[in-house]
C-alpha atoms as a PDB file:
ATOM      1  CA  UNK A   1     109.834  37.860 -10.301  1.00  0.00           C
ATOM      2  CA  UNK A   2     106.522  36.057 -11.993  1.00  0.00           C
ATOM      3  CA  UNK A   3     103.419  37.784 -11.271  1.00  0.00           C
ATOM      4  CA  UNK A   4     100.940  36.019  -9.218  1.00  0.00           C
ATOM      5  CA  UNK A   5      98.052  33.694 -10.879  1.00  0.00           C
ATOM      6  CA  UNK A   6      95.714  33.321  -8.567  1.00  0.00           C
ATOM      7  CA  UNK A   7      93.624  30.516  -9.466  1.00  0.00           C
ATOM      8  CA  UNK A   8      89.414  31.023 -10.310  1.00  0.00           C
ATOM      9  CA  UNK A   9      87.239  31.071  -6.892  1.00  0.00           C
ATOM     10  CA  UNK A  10      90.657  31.806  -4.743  1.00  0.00           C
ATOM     11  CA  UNK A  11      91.061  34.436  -2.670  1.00  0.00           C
ATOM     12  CA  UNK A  12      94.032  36.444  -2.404  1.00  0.00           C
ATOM     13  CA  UNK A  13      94.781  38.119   1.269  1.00  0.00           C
ATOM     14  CA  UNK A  14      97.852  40.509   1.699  1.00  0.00           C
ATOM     15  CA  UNK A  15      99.280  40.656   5.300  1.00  0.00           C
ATOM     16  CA  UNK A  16     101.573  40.491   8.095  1.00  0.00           C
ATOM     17  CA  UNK A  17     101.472  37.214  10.136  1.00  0.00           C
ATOM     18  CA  UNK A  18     102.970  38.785  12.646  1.00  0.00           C
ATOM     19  CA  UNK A  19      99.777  40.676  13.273  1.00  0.00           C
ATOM     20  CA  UNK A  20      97.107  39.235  15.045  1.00  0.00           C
ATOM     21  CA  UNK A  21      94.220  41.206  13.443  1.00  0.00           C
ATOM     22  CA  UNK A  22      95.168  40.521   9.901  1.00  0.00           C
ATOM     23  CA  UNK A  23      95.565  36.501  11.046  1.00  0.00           C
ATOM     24  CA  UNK A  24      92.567  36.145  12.678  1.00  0.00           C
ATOM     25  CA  UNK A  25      90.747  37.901   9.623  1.00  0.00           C
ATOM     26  CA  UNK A  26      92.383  35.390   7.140  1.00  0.00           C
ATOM     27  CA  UNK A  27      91.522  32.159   9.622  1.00  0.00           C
ATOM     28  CA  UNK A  28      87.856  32.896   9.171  1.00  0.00           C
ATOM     29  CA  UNK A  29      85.795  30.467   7.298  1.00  0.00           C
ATOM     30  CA  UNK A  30      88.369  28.087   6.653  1.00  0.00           C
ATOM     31  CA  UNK A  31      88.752  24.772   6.854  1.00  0.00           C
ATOM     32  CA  UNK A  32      92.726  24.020   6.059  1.00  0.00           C
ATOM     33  CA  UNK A  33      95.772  26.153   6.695  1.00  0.00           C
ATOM     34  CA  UNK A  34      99.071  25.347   4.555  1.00  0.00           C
ATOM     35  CA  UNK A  35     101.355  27.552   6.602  1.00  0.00           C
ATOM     36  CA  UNK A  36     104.273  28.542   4.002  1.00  0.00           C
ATOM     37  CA  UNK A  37     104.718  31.771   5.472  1.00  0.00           C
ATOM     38  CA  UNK A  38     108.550  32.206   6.715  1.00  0.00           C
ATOM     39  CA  UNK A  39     111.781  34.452   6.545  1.00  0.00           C
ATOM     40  CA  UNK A  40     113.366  31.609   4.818  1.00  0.00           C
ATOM     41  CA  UNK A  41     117.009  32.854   3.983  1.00  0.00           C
ATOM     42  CA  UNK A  42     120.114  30.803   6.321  1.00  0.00           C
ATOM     43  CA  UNK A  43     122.262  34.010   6.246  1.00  0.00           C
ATOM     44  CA  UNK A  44     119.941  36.205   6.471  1.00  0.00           C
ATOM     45  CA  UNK A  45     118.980  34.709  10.270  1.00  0.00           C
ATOM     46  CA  UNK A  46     122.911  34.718  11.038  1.00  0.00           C
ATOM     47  CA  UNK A  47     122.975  38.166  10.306  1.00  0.00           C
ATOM     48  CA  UNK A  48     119.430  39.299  11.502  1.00  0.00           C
ATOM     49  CA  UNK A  49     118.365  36.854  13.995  1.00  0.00           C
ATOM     50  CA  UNK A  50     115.047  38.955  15.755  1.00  0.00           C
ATOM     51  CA  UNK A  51     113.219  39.227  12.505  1.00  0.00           C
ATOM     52  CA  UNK A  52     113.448  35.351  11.906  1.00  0.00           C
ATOM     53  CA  UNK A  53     112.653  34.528  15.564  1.00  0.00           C
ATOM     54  CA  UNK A  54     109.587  37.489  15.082  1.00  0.00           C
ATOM     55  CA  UNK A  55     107.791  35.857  11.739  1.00  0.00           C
ATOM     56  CA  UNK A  56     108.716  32.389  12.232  1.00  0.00           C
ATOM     57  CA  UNK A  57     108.056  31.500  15.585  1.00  0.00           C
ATOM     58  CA  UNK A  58     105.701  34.307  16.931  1.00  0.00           C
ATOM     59  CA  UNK A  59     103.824  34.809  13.653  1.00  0.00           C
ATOM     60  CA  UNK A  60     103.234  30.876  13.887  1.00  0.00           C
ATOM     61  CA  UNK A  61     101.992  31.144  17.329  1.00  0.00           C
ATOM     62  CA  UNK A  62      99.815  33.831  16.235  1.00  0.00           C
ATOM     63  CA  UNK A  63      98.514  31.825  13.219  1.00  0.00           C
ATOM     64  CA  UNK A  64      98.002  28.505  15.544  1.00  0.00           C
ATOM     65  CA  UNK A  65      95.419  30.916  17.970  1.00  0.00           C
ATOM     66  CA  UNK A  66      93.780  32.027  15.362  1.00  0.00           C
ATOM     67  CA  UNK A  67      93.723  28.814  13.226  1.00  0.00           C
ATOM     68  CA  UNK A  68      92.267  27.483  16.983  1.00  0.00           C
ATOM     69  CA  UNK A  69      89.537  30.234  17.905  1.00  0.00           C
ATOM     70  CA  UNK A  70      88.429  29.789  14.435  1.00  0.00           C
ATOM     71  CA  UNK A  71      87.553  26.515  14.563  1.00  0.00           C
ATOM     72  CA  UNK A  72      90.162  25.612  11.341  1.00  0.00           C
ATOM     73  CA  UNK A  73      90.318  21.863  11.400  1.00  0.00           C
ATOM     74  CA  UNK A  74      94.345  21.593  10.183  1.00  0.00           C
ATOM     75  CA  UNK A  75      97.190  23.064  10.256  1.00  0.00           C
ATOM     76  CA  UNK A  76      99.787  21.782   7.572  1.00  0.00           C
ATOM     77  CA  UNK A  77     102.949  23.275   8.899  1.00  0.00           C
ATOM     78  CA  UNK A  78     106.506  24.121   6.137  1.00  0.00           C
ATOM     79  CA  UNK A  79     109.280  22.836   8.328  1.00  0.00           C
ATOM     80  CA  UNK A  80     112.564  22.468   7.274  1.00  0.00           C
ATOM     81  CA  UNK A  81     115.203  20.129   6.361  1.00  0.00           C
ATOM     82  CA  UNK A  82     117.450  22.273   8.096  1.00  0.00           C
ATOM     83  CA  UNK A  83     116.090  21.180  11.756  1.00  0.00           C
ATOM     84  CA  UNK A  84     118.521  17.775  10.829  1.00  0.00           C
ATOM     85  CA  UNK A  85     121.751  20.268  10.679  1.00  0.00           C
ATOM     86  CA  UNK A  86     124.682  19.276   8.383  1.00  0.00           C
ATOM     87  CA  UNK A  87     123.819  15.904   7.933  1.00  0.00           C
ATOM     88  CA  UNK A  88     125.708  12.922   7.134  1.00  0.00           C
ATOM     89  CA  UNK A  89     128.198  13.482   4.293  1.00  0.00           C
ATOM     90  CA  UNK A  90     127.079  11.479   1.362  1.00  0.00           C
ATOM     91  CA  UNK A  91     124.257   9.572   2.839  1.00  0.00           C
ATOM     92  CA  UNK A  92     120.593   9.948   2.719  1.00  0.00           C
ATOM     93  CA  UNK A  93     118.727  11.596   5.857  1.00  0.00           C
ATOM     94  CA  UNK A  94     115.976   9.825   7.450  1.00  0.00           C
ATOM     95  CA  UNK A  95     112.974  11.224   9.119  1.00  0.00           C
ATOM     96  CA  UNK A  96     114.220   9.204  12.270  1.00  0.00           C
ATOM     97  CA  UNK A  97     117.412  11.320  12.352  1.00  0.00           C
ATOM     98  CA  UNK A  98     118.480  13.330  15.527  1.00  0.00           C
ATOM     99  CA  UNK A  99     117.538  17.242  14.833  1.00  0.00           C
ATOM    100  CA  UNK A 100     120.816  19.385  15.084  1.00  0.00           C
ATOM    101  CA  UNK A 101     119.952  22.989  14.192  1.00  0.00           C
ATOM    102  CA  UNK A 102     122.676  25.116  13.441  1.00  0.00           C
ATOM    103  CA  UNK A 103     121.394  28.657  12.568  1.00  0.00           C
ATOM    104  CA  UNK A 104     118.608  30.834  13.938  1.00  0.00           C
ATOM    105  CA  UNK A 105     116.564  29.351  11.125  1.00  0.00           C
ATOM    106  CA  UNK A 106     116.836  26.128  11.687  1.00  0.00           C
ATOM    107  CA  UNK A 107     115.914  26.808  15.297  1.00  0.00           C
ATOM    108  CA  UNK A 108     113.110  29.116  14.112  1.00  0.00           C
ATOM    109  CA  UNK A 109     111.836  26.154  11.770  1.00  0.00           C
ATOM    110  CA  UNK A 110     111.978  23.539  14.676  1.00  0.00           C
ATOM    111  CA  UNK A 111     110.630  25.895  17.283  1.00  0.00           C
ATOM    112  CA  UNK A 112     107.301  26.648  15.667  1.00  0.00           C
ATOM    113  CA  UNK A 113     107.146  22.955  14.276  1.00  0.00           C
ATOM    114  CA  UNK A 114     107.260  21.969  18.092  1.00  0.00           C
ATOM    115  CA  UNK A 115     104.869  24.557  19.136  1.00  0.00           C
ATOM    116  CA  UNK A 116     102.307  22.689  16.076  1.00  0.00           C
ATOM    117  CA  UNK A 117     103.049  19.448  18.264  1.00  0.00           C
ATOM    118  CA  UNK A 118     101.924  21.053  20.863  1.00  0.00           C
ATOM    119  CA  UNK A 119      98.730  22.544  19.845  1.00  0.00           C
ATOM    120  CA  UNK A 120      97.816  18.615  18.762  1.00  0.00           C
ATOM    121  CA  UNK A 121      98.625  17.236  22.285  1.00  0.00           C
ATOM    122  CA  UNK A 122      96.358  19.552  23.410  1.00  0.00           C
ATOM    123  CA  UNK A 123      93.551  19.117  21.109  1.00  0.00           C
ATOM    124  CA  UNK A 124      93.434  22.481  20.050  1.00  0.00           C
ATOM    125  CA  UNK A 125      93.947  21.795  16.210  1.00  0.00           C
ATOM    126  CA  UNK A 126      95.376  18.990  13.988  1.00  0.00           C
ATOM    127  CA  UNK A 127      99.087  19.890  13.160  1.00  0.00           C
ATOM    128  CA  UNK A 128     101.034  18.329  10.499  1.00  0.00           C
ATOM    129  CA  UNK A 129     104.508  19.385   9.800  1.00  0.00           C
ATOM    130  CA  UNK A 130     106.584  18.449   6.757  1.00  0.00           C
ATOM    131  CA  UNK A 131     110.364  19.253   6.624  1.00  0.00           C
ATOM    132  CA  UNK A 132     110.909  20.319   3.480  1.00  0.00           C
ATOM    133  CA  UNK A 133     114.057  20.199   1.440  1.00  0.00           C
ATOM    134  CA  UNK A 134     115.228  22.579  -1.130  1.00  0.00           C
ATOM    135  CA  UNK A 135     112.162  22.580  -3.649  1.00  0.00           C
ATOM    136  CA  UNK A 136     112.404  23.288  -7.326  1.00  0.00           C
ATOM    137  CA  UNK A 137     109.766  24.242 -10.042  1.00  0.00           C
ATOM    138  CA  UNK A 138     108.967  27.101 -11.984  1.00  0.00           C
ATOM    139  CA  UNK A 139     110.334  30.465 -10.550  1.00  0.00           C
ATOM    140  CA  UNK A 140     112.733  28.499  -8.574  1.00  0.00           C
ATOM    141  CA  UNK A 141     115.117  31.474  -8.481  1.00  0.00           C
ATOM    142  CA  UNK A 142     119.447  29.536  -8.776  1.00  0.00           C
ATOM    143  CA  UNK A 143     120.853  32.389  -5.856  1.00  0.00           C
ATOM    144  CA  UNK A 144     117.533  30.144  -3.517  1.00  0.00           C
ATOM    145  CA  UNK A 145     119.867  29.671  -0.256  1.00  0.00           C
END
């Protein structure tokens, strides 16, 4: 892979979000969260399912309580386009579409973007969750599933 740039006056933290401690330490001080964190592979969840379900849902959960106790204002949450399922063949999906999950990804993706919902309704921290389809840039690796 590319190495890392990390821009002038950013700060770089390493760590697990599936470990309180190191979340709480990274919520500190901060104002926005742009949660991009995620065991992102589709076969990799069919074949593995407890690792997904671990980082995706509970290491969101973890990041919304400490995003919360911090005081962080938002939460900007990577969904997925996979939450909509196979889709309609040929046709254009809407944001208004019926959610159909159909791996432990997708279910991972919707549960923790549900669990953001959530956390608004309550007034514990402004959520927003955007349901991302494939994305493509620089070190946009072709094998991306």
């Amino acid at each position: 892979g590319q190495p890392q740039r990390i821009p002038e006056g950013a700060e770089l933290i390493v760590g697990d979000l599936t470990r309180p401690d190191a979340v709480r330490g990274a919520c500190k001080g901060v104002d926005v969260i742009f949660h991009q964190a995620a065991i992102r592979s589709v076969p990799k969840s069919v074949d593995n399912p407890l690792p997904v379900e671990e980082t995706n849902i509970r290491g969101t959960l973890n990041l919304l309580e400490a995003a919360t106790n911090a005081s962080v204002e938002r939460l900007v949450y990577a969904s997925s386009s996979s939450v909509y399922g196979g889709g309609r063949s040929g046709e254009p999906q809407h944001e208004s579409d019926p959610v159909d999950p159909r791996s432990p990804y997708a279910v991972s993706k919707l549960s923790a973007e549900q669990f953001c919902r959530v956390w608004t309704l309550l007034e514990r921290i402004e959520t927003v969750s955007l349901r991302y389809f494939n994305v493509y840039g620089p070190g946009q690796r072709p094998d991306s599933t």
